[in-house]
PDB file of N, CA and C in Angstrom:
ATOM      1  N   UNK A   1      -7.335  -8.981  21.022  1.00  0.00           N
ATOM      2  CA  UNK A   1      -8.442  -9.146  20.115  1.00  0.00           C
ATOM      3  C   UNK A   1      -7.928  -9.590  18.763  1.00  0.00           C
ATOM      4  N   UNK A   2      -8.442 -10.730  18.066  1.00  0.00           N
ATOM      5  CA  UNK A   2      -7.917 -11.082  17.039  1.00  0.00           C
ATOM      6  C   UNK A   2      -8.790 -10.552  15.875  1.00  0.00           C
ATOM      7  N   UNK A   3      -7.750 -10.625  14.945  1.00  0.00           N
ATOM      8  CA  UNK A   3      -8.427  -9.620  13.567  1.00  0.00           C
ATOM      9  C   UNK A   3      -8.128  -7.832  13.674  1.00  0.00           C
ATOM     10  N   UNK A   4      -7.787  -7.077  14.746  1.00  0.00           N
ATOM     11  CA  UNK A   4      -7.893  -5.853  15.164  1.00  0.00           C
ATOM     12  C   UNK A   4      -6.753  -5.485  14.319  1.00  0.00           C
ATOM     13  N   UNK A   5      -7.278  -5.090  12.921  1.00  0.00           N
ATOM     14  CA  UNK A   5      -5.882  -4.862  11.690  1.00  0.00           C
ATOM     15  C   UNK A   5      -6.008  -3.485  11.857  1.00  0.00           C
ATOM     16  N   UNK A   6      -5.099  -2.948  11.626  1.00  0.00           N
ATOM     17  CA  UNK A   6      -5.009  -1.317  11.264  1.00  0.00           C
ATOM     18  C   UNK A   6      -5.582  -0.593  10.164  1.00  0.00           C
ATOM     19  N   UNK A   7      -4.997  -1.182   9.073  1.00  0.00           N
ATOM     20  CA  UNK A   7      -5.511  -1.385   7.807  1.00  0.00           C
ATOM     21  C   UNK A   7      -6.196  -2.403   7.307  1.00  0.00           C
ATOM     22  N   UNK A   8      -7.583  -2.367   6.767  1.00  0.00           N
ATOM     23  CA  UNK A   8      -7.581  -3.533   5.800  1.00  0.00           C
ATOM     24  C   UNK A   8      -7.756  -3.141   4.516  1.00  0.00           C
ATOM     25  N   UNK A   9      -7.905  -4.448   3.895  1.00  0.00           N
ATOM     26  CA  UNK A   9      -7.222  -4.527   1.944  1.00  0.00           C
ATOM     27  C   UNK A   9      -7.971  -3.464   1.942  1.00  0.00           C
ATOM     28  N   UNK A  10      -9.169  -3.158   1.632  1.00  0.00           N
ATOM     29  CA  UNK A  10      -9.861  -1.963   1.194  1.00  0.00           C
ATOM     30  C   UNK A  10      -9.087  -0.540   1.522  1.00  0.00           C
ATOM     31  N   UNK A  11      -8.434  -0.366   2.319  1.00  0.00           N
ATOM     32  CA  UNK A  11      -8.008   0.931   3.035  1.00  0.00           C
ATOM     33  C   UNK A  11      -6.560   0.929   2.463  1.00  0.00           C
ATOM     34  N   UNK A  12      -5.788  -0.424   2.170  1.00  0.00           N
ATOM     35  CA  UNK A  12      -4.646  -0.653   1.814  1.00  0.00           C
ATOM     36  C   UNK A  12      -4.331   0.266   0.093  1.00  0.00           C
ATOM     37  N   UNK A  13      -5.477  -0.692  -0.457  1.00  0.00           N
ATOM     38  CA  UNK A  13      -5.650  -0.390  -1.956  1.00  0.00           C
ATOM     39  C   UNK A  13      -6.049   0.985  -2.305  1.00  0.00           C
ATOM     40  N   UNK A  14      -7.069   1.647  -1.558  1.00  0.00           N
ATOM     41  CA  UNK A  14      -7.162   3.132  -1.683  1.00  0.00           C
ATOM     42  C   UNK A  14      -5.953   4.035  -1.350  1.00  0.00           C
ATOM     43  N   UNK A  15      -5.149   3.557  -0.037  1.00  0.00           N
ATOM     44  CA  UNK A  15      -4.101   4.385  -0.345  1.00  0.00           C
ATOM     45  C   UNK A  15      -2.703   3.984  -1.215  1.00  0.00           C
ATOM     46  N   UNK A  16      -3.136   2.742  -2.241  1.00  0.00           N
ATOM     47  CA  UNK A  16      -2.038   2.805  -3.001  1.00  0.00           C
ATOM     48  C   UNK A  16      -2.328   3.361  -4.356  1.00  0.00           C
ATOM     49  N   UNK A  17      -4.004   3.518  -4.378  1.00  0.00           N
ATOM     50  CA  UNK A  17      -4.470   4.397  -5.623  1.00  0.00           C
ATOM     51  C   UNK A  17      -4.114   5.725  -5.595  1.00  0.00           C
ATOM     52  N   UNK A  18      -4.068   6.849  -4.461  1.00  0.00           N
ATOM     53  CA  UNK A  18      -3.976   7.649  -4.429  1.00  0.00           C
ATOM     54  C   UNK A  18      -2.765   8.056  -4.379  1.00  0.00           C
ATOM     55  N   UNK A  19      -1.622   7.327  -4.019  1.00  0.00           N
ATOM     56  CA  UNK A  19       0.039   7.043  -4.287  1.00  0.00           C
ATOM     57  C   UNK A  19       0.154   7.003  -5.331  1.00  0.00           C
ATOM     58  N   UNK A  20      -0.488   5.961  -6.572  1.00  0.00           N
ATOM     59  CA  UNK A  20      -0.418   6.241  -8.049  1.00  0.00           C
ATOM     60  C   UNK A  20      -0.412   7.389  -8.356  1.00  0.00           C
ATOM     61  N   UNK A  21      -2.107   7.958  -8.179  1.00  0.00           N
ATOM     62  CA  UNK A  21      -2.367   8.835  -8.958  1.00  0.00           C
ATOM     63  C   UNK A  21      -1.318  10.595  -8.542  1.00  0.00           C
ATOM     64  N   UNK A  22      -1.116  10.479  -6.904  1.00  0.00           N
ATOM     65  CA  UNK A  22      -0.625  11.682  -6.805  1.00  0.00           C
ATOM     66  C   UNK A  22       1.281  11.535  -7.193  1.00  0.00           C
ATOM     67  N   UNK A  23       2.012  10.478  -7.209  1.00  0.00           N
ATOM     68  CA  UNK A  23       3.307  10.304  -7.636  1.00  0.00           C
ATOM     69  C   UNK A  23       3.487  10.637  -8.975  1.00  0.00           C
ATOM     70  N   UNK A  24       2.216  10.228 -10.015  1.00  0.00           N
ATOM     71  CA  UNK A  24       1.983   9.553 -11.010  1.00  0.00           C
ATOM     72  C   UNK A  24       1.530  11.144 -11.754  1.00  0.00           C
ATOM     73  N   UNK A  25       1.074  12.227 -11.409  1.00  0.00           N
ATOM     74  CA  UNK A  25       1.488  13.300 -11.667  1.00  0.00           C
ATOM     75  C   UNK A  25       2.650  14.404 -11.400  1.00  0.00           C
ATOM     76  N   UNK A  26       3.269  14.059 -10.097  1.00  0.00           N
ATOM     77  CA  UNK A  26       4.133  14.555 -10.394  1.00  0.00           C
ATOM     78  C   UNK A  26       5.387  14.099 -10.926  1.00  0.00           C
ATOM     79  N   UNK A  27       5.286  13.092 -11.799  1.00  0.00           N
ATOM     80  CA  UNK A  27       6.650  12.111 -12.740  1.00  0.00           C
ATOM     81  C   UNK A  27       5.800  12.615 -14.149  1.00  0.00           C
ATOM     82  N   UNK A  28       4.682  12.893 -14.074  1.00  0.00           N
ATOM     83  CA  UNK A  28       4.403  13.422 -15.653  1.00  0.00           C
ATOM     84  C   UNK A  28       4.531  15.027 -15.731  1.00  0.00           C
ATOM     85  N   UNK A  29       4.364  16.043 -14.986  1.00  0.00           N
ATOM     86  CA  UNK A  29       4.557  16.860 -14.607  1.00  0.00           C
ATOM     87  C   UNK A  29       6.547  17.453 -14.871  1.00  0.00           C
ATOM     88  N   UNK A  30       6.740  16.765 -14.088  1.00  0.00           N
ATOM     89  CA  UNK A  30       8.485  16.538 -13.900  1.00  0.00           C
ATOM     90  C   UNK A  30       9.039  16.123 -15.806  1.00  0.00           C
ATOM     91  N   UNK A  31       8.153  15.395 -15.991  1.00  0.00           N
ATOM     92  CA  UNK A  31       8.938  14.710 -17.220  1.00  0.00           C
ATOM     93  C   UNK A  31       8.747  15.615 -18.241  1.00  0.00           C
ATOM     94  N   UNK A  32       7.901  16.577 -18.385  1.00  0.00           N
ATOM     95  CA  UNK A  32       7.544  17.781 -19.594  1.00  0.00           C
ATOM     96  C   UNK A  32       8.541  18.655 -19.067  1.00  0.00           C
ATOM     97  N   UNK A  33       8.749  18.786 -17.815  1.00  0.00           N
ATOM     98  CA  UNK A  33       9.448  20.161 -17.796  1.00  0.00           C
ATOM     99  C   UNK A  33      10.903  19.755 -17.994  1.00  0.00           C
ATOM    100  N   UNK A  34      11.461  18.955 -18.069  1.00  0.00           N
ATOM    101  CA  UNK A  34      12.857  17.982 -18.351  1.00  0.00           C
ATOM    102  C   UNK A  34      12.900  17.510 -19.895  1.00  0.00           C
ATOM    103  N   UNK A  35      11.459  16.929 -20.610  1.00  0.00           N
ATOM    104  CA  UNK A  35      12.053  17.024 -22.180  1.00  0.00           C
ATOM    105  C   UNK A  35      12.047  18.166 -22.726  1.00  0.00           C
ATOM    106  N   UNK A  36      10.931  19.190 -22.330  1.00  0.00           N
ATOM    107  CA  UNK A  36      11.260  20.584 -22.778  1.00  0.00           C
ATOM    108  C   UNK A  36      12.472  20.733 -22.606  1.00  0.00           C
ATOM    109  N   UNK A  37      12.988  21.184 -22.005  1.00  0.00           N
ATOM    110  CA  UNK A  37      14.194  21.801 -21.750  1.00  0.00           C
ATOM    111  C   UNK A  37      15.260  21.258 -20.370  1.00  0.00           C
ATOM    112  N   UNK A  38      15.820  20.095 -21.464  1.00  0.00           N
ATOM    113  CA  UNK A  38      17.282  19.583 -20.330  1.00  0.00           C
ATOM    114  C   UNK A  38      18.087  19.941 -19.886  1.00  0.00           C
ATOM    115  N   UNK A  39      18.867  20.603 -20.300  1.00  0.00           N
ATOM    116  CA  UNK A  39      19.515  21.807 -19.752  1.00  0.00           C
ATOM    117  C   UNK A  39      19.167  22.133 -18.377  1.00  0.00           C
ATOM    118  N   UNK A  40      18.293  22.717 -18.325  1.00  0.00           N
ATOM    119  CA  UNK A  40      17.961  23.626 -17.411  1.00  0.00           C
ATOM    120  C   UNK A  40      17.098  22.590 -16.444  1.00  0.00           C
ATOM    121  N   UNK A  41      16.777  21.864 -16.691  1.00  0.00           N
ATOM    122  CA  UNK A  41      15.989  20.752 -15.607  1.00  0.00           C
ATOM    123  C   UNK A  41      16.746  19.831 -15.708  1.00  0.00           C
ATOM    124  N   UNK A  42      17.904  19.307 -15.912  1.00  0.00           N
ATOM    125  CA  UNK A  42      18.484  17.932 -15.722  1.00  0.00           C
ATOM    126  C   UNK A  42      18.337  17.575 -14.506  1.00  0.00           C
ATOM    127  N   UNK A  43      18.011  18.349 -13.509  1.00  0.00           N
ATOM    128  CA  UNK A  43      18.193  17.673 -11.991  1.00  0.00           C
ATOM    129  C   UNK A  43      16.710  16.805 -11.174  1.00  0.00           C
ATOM    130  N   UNK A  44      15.858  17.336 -12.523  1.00  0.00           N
ATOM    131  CA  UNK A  44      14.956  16.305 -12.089  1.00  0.00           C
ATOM    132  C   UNK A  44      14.940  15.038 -12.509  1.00  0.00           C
ATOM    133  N   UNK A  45      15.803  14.359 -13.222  1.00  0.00           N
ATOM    134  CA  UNK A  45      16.009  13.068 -13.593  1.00  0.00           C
ATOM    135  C   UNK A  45      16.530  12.254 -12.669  1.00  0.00           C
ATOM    136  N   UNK A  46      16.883  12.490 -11.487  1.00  0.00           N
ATOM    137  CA  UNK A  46      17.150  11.724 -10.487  1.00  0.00           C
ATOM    138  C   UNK A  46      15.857  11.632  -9.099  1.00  0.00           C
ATOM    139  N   UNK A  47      15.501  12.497  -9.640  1.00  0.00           N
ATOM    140  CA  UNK A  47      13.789  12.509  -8.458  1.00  0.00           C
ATOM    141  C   UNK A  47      13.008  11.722  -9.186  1.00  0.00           C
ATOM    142  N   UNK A  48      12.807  11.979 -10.799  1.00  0.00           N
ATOM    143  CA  UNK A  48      12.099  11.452 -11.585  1.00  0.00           C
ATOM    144  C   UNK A  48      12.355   9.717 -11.023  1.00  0.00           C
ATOM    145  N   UNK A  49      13.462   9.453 -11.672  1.00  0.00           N
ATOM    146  CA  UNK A  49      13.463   7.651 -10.838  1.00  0.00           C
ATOM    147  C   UNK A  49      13.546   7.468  -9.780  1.00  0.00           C
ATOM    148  N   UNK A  50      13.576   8.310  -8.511  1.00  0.00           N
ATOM    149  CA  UNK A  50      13.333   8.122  -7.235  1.00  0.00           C
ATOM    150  C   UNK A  50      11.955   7.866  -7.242  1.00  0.00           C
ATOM    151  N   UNK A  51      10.942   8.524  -7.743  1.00  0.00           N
ATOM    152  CA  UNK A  51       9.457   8.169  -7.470  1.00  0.00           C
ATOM    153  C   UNK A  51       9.118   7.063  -8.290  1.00  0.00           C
ATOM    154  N   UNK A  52       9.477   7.218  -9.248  1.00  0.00           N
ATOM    155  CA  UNK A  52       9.302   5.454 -10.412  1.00  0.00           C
ATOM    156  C   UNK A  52       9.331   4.522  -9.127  1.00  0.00           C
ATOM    157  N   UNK A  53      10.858   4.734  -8.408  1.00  0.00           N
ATOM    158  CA  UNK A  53      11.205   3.242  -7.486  1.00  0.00           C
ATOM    159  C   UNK A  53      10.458   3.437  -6.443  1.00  0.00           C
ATOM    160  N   UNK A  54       9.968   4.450  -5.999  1.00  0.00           N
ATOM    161  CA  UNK A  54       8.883   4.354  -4.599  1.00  0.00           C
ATOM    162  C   UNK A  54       7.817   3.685  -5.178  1.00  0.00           C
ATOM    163  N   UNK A  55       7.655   3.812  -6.648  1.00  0.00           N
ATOM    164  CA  UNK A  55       5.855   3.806  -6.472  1.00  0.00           C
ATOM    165  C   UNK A  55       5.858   1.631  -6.569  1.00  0.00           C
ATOM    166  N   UNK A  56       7.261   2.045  -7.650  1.00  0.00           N
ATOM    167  CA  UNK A  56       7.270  -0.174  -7.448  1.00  0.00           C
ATOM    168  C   UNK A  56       7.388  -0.804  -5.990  1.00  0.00           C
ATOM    169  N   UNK A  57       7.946   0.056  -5.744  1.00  0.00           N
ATOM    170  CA  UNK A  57       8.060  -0.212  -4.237  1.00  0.00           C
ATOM    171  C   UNK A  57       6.987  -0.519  -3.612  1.00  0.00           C
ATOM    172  N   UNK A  58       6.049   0.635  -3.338  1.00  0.00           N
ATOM    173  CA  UNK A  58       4.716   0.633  -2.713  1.00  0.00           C
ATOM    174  C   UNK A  58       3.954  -0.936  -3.709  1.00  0.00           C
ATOM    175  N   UNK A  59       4.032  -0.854  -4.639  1.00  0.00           N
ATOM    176  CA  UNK A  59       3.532  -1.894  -5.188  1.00  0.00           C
ATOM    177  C   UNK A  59       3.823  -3.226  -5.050  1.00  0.00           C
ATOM    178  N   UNK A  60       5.250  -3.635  -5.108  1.00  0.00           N
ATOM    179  CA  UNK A  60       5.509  -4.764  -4.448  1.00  0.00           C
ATOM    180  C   UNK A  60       5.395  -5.048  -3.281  1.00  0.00           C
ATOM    181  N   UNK A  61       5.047  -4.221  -2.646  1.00  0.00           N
ATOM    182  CA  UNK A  61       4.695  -4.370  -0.963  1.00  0.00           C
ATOM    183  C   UNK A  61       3.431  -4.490  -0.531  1.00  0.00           C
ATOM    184  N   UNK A  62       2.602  -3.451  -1.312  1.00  0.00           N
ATOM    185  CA  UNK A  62       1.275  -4.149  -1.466  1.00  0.00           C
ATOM    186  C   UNK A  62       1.031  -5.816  -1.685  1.00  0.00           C
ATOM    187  N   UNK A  63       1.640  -6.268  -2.981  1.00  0.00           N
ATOM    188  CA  UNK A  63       1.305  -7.312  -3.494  1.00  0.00           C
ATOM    189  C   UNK A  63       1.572  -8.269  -2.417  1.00  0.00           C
ATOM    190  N   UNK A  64       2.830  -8.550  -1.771  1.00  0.00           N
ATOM    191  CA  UNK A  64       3.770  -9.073  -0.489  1.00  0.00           C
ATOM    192  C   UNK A  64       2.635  -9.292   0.447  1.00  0.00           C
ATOM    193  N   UNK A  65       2.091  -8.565   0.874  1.00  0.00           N
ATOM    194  CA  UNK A  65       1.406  -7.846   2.116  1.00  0.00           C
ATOM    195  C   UNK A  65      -0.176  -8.431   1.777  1.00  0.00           C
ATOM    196  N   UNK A  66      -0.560  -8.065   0.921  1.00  0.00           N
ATOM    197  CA  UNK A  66      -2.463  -8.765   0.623  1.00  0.00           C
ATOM    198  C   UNK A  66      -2.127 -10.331   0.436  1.00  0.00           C
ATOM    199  N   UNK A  67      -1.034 -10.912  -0.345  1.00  0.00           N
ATOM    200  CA  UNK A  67      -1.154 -11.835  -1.213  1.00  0.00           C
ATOM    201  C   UNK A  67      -0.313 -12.763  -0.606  1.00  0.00           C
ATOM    202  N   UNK A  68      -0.264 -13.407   0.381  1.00  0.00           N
ATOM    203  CA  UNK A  68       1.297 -13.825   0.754  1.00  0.00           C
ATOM    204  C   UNK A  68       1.690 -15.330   0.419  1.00  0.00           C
ATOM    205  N   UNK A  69      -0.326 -15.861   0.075  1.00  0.00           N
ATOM    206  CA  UNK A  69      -0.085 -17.539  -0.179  1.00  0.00           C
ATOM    207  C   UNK A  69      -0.330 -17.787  -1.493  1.00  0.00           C
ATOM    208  N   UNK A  70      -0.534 -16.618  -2.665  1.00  0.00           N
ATOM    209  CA  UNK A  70      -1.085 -16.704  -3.819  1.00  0.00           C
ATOM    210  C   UNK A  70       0.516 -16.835  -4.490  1.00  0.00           C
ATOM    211  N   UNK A  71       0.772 -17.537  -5.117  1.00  0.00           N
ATOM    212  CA  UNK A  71       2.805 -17.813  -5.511  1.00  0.00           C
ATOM    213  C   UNK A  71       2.427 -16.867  -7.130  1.00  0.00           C
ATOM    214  N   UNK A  72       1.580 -16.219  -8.123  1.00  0.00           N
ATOM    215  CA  UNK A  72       1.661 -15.937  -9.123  1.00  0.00           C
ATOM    216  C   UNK A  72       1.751 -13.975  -7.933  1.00  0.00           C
ATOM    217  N   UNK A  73       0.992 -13.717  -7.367  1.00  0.00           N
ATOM    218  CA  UNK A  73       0.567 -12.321  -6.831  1.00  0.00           C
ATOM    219  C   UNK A  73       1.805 -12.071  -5.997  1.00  0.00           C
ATOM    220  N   UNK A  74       2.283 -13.071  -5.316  1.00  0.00           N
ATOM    221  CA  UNK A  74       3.525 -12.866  -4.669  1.00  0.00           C
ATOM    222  C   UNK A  74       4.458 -13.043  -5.363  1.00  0.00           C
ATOM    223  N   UNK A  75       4.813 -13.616  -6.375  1.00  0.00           N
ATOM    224  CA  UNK A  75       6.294 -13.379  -7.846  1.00  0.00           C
ATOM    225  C   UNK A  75       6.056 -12.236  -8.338  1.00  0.00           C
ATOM    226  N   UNK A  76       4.886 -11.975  -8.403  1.00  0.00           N
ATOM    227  CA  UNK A  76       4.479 -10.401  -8.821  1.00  0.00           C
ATOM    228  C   UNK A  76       5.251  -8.957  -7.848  1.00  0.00           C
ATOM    229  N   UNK A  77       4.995  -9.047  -6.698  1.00  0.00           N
ATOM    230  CA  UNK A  77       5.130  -8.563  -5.773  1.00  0.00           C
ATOM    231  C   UNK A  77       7.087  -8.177  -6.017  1.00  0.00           C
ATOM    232  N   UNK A  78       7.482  -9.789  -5.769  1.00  0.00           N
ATOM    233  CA  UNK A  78       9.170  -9.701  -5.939  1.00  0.00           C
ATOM    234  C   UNK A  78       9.626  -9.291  -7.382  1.00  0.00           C
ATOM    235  N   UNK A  79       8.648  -9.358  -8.101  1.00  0.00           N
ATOM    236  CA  UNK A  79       9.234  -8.537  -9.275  1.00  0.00           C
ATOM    237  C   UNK A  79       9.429  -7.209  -9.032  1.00  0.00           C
ATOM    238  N   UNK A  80       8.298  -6.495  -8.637  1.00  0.00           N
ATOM    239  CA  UNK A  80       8.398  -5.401  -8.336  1.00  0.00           C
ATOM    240  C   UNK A  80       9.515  -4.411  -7.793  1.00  0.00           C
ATOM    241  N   UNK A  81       9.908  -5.425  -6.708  1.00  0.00           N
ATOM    242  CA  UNK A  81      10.567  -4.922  -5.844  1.00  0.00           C
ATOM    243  C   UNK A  81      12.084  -4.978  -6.214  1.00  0.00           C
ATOM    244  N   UNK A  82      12.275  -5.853  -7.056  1.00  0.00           N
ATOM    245  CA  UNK A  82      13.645  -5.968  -7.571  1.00  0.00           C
ATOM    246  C   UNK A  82      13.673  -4.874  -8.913  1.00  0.00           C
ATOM    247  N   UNK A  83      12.696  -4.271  -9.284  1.00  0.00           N
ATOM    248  CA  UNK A  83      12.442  -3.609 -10.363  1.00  0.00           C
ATOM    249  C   UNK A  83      12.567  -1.994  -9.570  1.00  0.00           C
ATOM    250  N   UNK A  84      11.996  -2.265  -8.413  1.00  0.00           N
ATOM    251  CA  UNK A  84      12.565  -1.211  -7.750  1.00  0.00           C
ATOM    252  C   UNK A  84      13.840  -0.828  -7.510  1.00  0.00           C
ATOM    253  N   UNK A  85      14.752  -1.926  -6.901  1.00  0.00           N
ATOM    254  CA  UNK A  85      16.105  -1.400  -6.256  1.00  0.00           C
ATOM    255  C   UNK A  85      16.684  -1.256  -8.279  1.00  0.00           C
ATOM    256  N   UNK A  86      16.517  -2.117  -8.794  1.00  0.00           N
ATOM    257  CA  UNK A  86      17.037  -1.444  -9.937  1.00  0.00           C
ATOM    258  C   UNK A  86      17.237   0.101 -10.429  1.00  0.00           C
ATOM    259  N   UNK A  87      15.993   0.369 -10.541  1.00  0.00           N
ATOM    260  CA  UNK A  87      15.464   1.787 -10.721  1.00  0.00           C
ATOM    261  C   UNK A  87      16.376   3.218  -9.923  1.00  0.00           C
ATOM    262  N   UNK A  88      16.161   1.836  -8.507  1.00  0.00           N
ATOM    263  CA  UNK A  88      16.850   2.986  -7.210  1.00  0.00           C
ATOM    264  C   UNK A  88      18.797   3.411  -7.410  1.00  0.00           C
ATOM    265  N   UNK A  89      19.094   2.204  -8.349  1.00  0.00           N
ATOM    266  CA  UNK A  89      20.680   2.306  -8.583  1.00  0.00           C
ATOM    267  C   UNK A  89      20.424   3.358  -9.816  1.00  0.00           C
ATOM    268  N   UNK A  90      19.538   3.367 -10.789  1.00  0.00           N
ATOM    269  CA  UNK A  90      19.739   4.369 -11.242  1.00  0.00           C
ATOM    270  C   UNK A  90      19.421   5.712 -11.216  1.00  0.00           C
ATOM    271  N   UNK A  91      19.064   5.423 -10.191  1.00  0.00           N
ATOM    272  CA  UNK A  91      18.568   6.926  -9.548  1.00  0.00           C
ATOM    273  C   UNK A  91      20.070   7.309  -9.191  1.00  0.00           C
ATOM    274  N   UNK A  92      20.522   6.516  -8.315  1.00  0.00           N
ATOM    275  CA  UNK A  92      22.112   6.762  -7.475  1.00  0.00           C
ATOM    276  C   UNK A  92      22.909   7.395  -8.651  1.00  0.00           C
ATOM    277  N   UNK A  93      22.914   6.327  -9.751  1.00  0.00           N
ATOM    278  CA  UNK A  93      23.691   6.442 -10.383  1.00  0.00           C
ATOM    279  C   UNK A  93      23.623   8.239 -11.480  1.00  0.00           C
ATOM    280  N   UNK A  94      22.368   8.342 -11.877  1.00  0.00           N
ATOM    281  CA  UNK A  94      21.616   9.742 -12.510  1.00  0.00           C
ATOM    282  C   UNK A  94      22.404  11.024 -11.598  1.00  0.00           C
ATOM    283  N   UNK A  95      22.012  10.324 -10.559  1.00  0.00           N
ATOM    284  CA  UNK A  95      22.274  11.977  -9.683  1.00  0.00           C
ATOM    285  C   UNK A  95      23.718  11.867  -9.746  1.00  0.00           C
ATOM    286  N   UNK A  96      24.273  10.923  -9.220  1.00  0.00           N
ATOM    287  CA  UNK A  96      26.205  10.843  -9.148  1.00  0.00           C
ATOM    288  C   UNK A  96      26.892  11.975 -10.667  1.00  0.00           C
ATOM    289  N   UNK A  97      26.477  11.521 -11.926  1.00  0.00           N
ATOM    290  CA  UNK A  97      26.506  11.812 -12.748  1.00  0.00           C
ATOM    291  C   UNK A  97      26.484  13.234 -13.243  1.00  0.00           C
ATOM    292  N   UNK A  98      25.259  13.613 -12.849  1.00  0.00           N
ATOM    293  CA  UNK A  98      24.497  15.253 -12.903  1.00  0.00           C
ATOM    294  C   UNK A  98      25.019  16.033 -11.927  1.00  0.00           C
ATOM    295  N   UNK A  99      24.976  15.713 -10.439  1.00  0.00           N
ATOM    296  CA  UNK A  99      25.283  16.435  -9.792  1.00  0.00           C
ATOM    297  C   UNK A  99      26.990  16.585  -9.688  1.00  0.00           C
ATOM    298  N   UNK A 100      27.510  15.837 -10.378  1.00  0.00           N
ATOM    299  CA  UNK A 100      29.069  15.946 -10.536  1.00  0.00           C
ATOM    300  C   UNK A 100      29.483  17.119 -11.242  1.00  0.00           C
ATOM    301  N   UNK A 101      28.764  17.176 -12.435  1.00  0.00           N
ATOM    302  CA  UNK A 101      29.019  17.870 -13.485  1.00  0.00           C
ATOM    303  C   UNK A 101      28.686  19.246 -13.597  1.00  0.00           C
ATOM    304  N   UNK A 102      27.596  19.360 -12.109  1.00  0.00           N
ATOM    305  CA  UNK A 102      27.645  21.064 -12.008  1.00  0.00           C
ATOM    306  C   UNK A 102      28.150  22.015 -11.323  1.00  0.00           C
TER     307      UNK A 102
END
C-alpha cells in the first residue's frame, strides 16, 4: 500500500515539541542546580551537553526527514547536525575532564 507512513509530519512535529519542551526542562532544571553550586554538581555538565546534542540532533533530523527537496530547510537540518556532533565532543570532552578529577 503506498503512502502507509508510520508517522506523518503532524505526528513527527508533535513529538519533536514535546522532546523540546520535556529535554528543555530538564537542561534548565540541571543548569540552576550547577550555577548554584559547582562544586557539588559539576557532573551535570556533561549530561547538560549530552541533551543540548540530542535535542540538535532530533532537530536536524527532523528537518532531513520533512524537508529533503527544500536546499534552505535541508542546510538547516545539516547545520544542526554538525552543531550536534560538536556539542557531542564536548560533552566527551566535559566528562573526560570532570570525571578524571574525582
Amino acid at each position: 500500500m503506498a503512502g502507509n507512513n508510520r508517522y506523518s509530519p503532524r505526528k513527527l512535529g508533535t513529538i519533536l515539541d514535546a522532546a523540546h519542551i520535556a529535554i528543555g526542562i530538564c537542561v534548565v532544571v540541571m543548569s540552576i542546580f550547577a550555577f548554584f553550586n559547582p562544586g557539588r554538581y559539576m557532573f551535570l555538565f556533561p549530561i547538560i551537553f549530552f541533551l543540548a546534542a540530542v535535542l540538535n540532533f532530533l532537530t536536524g533530523w527532523f528537518y532531513l526527514r520533512m524537508y529533503p527537496r527544500v536546499r534552505k530547510k535541508k542546510a538547516a537540518g545539516m547545520m544542526y547536525m554538525i552543531i550536534a556532533v560538536v556539542i557531542s565532543i564536548l560533552c566527551v570532552i566535559s566528562a573526560i575532564a570532570i570525571y578524571r578529577s574525582i
